[in-house]
PDB file of N, CA and C in Angstrom:
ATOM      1  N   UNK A   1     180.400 193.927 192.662  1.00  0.00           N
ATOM      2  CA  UNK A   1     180.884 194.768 191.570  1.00  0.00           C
ATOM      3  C   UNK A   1     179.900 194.671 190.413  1.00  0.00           C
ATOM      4  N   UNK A   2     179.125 195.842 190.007  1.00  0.00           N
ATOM      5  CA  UNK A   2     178.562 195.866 188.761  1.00  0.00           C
ATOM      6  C   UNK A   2     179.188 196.067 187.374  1.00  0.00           C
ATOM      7  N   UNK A   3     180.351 196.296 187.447  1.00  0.00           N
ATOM      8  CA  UNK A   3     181.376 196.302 185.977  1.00  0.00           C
ATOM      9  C   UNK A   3     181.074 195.769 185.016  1.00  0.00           C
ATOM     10  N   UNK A   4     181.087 194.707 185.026  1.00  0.00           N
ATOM     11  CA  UNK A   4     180.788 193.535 183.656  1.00  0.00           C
ATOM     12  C   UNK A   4     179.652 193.298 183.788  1.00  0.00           C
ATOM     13  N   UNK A   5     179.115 193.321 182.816  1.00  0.00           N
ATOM     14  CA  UNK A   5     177.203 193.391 182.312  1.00  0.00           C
ATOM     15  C   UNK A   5     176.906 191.824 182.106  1.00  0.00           C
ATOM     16  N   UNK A   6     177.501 191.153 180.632  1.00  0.00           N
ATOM     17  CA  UNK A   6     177.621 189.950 180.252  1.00  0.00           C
ATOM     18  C   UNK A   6     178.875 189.377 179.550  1.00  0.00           C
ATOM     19  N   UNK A   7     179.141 188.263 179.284  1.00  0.00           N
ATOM     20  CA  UNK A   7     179.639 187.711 178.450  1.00  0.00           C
ATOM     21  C   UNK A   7     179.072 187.798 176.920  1.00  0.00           C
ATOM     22  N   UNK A   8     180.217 187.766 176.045  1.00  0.00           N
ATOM     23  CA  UNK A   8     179.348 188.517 174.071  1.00  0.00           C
ATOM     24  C   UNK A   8     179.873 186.746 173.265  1.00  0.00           C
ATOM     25  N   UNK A   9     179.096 186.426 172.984  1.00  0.00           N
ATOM     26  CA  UNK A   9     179.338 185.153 171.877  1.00  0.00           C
ATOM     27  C   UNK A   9     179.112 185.216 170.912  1.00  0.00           C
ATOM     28  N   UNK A  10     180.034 186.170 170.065  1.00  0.00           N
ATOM     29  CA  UNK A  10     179.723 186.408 168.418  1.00  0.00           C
ATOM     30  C   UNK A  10     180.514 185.722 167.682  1.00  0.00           C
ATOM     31  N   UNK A  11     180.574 185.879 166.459  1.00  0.00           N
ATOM     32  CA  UNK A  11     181.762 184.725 166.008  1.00  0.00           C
ATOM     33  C   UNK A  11     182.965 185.160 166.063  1.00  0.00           C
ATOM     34  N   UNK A  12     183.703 186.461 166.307  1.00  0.00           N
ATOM     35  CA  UNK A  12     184.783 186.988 166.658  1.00  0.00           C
ATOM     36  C   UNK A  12     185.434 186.888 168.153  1.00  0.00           C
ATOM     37  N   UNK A  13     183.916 186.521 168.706  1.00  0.00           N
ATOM     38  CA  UNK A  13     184.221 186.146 170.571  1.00  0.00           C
ATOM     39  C   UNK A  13     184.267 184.434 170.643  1.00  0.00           C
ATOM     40  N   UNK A  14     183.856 183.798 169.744  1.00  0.00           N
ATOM     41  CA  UNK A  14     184.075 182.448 169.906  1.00  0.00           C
ATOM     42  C   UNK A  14     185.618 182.255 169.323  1.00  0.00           C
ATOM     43  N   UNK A  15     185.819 182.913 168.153  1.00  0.00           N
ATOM     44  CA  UNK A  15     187.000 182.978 167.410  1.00  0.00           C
ATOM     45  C   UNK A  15     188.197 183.075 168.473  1.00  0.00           C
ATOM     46  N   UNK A  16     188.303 184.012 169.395  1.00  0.00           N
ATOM     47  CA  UNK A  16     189.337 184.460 170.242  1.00  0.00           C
ATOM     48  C   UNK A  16     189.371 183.730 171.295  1.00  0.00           C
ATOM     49  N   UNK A  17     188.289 183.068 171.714  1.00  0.00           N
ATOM     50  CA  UNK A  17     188.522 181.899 172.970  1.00  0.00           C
ATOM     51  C   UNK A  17     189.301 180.857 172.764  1.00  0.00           C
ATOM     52  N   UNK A  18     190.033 180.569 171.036  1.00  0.00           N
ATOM     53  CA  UNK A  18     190.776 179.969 171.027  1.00  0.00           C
ATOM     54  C   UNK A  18     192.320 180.247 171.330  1.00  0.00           C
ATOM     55  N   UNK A  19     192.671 181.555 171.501  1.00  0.00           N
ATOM     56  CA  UNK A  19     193.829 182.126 171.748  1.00  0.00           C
ATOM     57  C   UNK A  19     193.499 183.311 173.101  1.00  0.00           C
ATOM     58  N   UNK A  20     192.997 182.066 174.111  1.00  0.00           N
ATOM     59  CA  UNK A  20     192.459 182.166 175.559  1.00  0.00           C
ATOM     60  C   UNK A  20     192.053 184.085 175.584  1.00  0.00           C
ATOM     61  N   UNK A  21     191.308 184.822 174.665  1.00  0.00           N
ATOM     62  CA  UNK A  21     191.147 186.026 175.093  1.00  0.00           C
ATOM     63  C   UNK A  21     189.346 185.450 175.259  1.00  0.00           C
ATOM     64  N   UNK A  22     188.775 186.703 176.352  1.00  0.00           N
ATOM     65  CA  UNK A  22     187.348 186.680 176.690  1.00  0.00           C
ATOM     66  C   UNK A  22     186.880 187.605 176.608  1.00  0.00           C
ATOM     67  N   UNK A  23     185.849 187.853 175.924  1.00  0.00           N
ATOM     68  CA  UNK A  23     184.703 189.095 175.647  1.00  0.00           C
ATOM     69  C   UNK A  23     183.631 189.603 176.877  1.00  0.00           C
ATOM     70  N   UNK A  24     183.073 190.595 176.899  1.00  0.00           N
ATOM     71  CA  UNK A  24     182.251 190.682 177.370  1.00  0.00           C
ATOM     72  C   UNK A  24     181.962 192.216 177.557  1.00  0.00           C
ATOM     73  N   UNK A  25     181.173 192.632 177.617  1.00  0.00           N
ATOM     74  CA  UNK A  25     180.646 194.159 177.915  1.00  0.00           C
ATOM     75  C   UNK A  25     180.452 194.529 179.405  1.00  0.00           C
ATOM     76  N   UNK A  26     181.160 196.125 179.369  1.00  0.00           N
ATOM     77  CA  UNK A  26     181.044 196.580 180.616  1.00  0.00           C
ATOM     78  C   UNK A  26     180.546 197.655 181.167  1.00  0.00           C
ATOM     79  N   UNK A  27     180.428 197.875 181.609  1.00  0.00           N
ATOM     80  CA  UNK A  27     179.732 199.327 182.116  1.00  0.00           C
ATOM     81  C   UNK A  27     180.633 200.802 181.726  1.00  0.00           C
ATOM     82  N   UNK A  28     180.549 201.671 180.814  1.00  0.00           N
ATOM     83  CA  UNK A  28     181.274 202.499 180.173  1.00  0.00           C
ATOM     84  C   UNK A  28     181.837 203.561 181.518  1.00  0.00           C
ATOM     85  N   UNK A  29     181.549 203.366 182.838  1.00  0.00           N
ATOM     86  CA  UNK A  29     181.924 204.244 183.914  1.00  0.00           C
ATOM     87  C   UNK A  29     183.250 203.055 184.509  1.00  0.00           C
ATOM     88  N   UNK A  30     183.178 202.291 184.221  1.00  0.00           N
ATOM     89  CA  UNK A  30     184.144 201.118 184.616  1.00  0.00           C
ATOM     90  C   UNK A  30     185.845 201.613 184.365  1.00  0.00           C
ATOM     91  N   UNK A  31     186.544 201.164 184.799  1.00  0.00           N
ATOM     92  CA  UNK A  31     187.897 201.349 184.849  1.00  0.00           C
ATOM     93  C   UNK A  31     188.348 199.898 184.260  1.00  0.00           C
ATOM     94  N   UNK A  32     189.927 200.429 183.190  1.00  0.00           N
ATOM     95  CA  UNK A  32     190.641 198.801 183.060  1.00  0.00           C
ATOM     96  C   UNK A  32     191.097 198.220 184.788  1.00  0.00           C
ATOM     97  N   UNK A  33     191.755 198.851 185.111  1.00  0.00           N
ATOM     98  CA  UNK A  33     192.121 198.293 186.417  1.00  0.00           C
ATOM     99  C   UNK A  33     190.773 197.797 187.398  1.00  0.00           C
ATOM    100  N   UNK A  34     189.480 198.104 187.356  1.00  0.00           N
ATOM    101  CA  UNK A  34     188.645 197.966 187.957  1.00  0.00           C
ATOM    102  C   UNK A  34     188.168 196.269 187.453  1.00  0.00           C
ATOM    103  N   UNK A  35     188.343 196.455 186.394  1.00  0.00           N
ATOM    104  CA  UNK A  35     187.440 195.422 185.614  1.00  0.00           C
ATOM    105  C   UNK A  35     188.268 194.274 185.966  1.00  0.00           C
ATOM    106  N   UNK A  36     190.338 194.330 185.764  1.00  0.00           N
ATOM    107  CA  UNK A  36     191.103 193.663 185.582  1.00  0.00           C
ATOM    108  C   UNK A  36     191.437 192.470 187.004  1.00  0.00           C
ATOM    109  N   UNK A  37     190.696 193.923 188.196  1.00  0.00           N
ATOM    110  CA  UNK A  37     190.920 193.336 189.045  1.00  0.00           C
ATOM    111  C   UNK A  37     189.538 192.557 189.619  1.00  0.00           C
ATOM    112  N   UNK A  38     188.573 192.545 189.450  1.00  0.00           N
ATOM    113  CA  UNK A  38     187.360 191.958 189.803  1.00  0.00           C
ATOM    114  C   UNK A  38     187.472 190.677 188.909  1.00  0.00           C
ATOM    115  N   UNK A  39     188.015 190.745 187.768  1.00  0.00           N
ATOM    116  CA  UNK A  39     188.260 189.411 187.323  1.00  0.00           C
ATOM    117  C   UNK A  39     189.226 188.210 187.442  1.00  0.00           C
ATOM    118  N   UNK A  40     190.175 189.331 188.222  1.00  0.00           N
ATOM    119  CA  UNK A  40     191.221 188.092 188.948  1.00  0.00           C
ATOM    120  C   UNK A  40     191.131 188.142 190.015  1.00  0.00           C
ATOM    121  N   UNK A  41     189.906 188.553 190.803  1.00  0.00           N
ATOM    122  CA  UNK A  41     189.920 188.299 192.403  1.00  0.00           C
ATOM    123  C   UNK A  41     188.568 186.919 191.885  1.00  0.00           C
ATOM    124  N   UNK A  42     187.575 187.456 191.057  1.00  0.00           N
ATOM    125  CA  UNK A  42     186.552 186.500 191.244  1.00  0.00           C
ATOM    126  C   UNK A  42     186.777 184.992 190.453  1.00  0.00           C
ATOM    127  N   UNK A  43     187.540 185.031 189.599  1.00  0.00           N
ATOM    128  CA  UNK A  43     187.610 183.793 188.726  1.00  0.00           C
ATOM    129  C   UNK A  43     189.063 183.210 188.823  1.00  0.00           C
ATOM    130  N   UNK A  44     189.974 183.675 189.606  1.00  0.00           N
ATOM    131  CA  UNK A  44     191.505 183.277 190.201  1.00  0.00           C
ATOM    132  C   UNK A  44     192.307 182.912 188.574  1.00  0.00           C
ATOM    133  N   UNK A  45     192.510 184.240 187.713  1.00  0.00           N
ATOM    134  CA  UNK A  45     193.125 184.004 186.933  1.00  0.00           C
ATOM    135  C   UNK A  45     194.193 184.861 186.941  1.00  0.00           C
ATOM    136  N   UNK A  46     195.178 184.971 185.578  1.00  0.00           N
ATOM    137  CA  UNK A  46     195.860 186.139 185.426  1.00  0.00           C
ATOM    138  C   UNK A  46     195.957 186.679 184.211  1.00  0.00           C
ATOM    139  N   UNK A  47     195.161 188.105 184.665  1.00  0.00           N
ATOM    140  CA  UNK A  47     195.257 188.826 183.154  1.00  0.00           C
ATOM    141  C   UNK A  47     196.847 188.937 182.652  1.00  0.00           C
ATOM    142  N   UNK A  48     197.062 189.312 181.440  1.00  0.00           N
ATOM    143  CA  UNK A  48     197.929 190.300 181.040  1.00  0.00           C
ATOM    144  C   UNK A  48     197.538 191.112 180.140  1.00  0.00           C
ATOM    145  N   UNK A  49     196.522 191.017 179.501  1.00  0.00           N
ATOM    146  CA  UNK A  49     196.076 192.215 178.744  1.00  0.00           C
ATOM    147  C   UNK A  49     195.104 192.377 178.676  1.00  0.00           C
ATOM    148  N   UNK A  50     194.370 194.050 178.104  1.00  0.00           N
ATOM    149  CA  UNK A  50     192.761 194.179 178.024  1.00  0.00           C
ATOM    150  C   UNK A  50     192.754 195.378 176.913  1.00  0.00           C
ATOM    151  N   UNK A  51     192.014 194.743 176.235  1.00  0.00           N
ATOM    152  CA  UNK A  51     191.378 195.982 174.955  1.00  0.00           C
ATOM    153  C   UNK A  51     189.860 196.198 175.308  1.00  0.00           C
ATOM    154  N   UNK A  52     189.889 197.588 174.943  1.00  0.00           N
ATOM    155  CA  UNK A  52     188.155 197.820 174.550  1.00  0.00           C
ATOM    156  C   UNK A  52     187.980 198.986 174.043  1.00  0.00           C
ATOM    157  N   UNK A  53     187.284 198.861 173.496  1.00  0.00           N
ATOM    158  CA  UNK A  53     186.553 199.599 172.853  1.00  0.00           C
ATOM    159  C   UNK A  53     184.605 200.265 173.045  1.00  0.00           C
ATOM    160  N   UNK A  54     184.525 201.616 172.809  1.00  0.00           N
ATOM    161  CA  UNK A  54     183.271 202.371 173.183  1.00  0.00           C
ATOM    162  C   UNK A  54     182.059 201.383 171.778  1.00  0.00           C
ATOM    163  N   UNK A  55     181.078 201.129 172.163  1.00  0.00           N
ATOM    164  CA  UNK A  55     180.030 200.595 170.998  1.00  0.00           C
ATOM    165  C   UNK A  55     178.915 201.818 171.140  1.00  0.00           C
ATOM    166  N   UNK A  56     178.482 202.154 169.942  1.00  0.00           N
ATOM    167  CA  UNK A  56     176.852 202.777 170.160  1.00  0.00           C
ATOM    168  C   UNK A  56     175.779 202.464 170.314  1.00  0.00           C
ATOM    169  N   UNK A  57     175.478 203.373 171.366  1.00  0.00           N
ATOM    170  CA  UNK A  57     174.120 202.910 171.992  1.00  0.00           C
ATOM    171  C   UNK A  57     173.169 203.061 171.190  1.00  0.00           C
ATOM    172  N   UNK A  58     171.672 202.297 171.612  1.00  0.00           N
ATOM    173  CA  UNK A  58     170.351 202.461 170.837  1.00  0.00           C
ATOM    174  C   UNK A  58     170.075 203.826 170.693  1.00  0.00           C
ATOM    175  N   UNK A  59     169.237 204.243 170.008  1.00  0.00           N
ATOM    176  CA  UNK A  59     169.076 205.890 169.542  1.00  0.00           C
ATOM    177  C   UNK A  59     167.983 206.154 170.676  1.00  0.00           C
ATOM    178  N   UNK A  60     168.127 205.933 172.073  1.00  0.00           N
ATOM    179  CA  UNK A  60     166.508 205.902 173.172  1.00  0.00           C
ATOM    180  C   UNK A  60     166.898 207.082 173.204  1.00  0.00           C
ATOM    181  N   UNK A  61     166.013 207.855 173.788  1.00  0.00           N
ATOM    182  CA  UNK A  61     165.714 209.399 174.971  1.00  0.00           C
ATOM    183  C   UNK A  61     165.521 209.171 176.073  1.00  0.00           C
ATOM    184  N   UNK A  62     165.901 208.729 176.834  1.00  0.00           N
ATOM    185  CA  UNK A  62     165.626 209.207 178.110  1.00  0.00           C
ATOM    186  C   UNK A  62     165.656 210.377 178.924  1.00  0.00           C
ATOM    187  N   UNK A  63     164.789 210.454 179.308  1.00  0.00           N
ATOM    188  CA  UNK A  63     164.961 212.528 180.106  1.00  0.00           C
ATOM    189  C   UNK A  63     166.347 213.328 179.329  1.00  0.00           C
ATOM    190  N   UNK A  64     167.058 213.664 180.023  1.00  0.00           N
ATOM    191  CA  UNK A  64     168.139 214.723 179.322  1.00  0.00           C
ATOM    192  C   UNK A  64     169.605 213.773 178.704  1.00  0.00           C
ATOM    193  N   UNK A  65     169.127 212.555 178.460  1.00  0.00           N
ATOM    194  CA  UNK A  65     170.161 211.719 178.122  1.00  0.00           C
ATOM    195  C   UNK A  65     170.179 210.853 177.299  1.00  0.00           C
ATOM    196  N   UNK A  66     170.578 210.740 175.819  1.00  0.00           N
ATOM    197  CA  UNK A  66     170.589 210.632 174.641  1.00  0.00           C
ATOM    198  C   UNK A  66     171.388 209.416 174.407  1.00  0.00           C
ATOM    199  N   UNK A  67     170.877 207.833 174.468  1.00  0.00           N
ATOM    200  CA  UNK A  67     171.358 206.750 173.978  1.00  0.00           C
ATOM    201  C   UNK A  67     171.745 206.150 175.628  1.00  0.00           C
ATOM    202  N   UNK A  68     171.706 204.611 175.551  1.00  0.00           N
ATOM    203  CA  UNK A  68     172.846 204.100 175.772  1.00  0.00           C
ATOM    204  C   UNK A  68     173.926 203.340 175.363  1.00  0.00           C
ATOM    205  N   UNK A  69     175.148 203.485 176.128  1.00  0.00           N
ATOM    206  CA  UNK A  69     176.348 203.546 175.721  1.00  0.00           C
ATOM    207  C   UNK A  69     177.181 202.803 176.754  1.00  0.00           C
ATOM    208  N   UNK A  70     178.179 201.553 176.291  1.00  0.00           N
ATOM    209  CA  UNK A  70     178.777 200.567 176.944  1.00  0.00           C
ATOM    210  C   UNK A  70     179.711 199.788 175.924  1.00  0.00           C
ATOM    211  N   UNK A  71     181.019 199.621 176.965  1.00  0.00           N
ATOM    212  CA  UNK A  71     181.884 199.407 176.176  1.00  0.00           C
ATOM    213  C   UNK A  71     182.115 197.887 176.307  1.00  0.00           C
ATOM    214  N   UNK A  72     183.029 197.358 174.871  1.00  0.00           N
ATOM    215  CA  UNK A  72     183.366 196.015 175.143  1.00  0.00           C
ATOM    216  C   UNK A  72     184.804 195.692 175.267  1.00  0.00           C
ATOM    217  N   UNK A  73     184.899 194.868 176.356  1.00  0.00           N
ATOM    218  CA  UNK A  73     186.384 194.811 176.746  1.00  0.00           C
ATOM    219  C   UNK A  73     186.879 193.152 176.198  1.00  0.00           C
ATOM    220  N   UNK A  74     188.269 192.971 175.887  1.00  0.00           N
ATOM    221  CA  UNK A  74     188.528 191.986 175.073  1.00  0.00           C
ATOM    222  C   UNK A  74     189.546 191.698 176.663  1.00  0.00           C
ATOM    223  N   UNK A  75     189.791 190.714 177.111  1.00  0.00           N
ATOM    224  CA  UNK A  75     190.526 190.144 178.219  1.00  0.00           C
ATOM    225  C   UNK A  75     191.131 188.745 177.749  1.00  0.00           C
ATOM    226  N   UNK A  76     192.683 189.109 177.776  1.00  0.00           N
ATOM    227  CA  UNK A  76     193.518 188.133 177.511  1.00  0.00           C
ATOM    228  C   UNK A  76     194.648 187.817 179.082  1.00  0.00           C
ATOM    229  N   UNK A  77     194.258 186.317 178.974  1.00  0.00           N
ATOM    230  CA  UNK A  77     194.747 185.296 180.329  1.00  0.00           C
ATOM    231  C   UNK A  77     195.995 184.796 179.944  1.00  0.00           C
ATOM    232  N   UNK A  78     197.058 184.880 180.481  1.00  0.00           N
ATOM    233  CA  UNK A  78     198.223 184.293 180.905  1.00  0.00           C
ATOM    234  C   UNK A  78     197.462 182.404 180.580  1.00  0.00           C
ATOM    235  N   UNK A  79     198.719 182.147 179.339  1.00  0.00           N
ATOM    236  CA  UNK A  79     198.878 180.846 178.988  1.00  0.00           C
ATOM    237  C   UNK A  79     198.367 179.676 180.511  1.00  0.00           C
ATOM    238  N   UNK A  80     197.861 178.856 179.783  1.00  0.00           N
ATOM    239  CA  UNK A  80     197.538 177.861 181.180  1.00  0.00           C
ATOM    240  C   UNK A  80     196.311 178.420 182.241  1.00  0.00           C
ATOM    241  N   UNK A  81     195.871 179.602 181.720  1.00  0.00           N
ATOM    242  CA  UNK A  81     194.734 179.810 182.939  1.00  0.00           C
ATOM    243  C   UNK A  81     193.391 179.719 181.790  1.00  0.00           C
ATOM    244  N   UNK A  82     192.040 179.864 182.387  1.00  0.00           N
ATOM    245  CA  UNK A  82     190.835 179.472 181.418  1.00  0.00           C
ATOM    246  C   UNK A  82     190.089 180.070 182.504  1.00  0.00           C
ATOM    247  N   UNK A  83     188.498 180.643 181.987  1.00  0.00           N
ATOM    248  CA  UNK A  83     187.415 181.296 182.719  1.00  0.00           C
ATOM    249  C   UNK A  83     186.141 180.180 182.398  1.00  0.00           C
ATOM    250  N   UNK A  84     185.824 179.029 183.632  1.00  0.00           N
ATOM    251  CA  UNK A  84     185.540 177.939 183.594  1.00  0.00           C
ATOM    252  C   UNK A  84     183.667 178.325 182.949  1.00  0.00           C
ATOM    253  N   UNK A  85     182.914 177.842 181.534  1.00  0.00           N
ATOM    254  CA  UNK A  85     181.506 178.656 181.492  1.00  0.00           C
ATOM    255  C   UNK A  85     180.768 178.563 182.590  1.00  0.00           C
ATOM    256  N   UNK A  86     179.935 179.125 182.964  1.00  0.00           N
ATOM    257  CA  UNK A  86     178.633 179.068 183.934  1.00  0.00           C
ATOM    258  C   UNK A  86     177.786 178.201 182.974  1.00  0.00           C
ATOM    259  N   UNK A  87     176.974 177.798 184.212  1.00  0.00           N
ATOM    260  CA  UNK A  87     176.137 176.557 183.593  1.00  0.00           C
ATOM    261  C   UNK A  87     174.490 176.693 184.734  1.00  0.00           C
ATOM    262  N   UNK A  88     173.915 176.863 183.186  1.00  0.00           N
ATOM    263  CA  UNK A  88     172.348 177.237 183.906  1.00  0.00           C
ATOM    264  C   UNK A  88     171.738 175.856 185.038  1.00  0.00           C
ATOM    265  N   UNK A  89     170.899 176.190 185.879  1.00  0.00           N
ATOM    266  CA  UNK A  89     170.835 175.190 186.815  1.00  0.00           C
ATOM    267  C   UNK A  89     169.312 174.583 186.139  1.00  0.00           C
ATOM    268  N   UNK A  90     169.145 173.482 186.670  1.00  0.00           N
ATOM    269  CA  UNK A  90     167.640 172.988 185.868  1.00  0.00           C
ATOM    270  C   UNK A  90     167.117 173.245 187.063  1.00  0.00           C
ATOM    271  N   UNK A  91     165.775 173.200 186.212  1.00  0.00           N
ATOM    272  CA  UNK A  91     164.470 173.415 187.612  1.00  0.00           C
ATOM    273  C   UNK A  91     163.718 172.324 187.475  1.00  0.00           C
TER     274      UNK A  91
END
């Protein structure tokens, strides 16, 4: 699933990890149900809610298509569940 791009760590996304919601940006062709469910098949949690919102894209040109554009989704977990961080591997 290409849905979710990254995880966002701003101070409003660190802010909300205390009241278990998770940030991250998604692909603006993405579906809530798409997103809702790739995240509780891959990380064995349980949503109950999801906000997002459209952000504006950089002012690029590309051929006949003007900016890109991707939305950020706010994902809130059922009390008692957590989305464990990834952790870079050393070389």
């Amino acid at each position: 699933m290409n849905g979710i791009k990254y995880a966002v760590f701003t101070d409003k996304g660190i802010r909300l990890l205390g009241k278990n919601q998770y940030t991250s940006n998604v692909e603006s062709g993405s579906t809530r149900t798409e997103i809702k469910h790739w995240v509780e098949l891959f990380f064995g949690v349980k949503v109950i809610a999801m906000n997002s919102h459209q952000l504006p894209g950089k002012g690029r040109r590309m051929r006949p298509i003007m900016g890109l554009h991707y939305r950020r989704m706010i994902i809130t977990l059922q009390p008692g569940y957590s989305i464990p961080p990834l952790r870079k591997k050393r070389t």
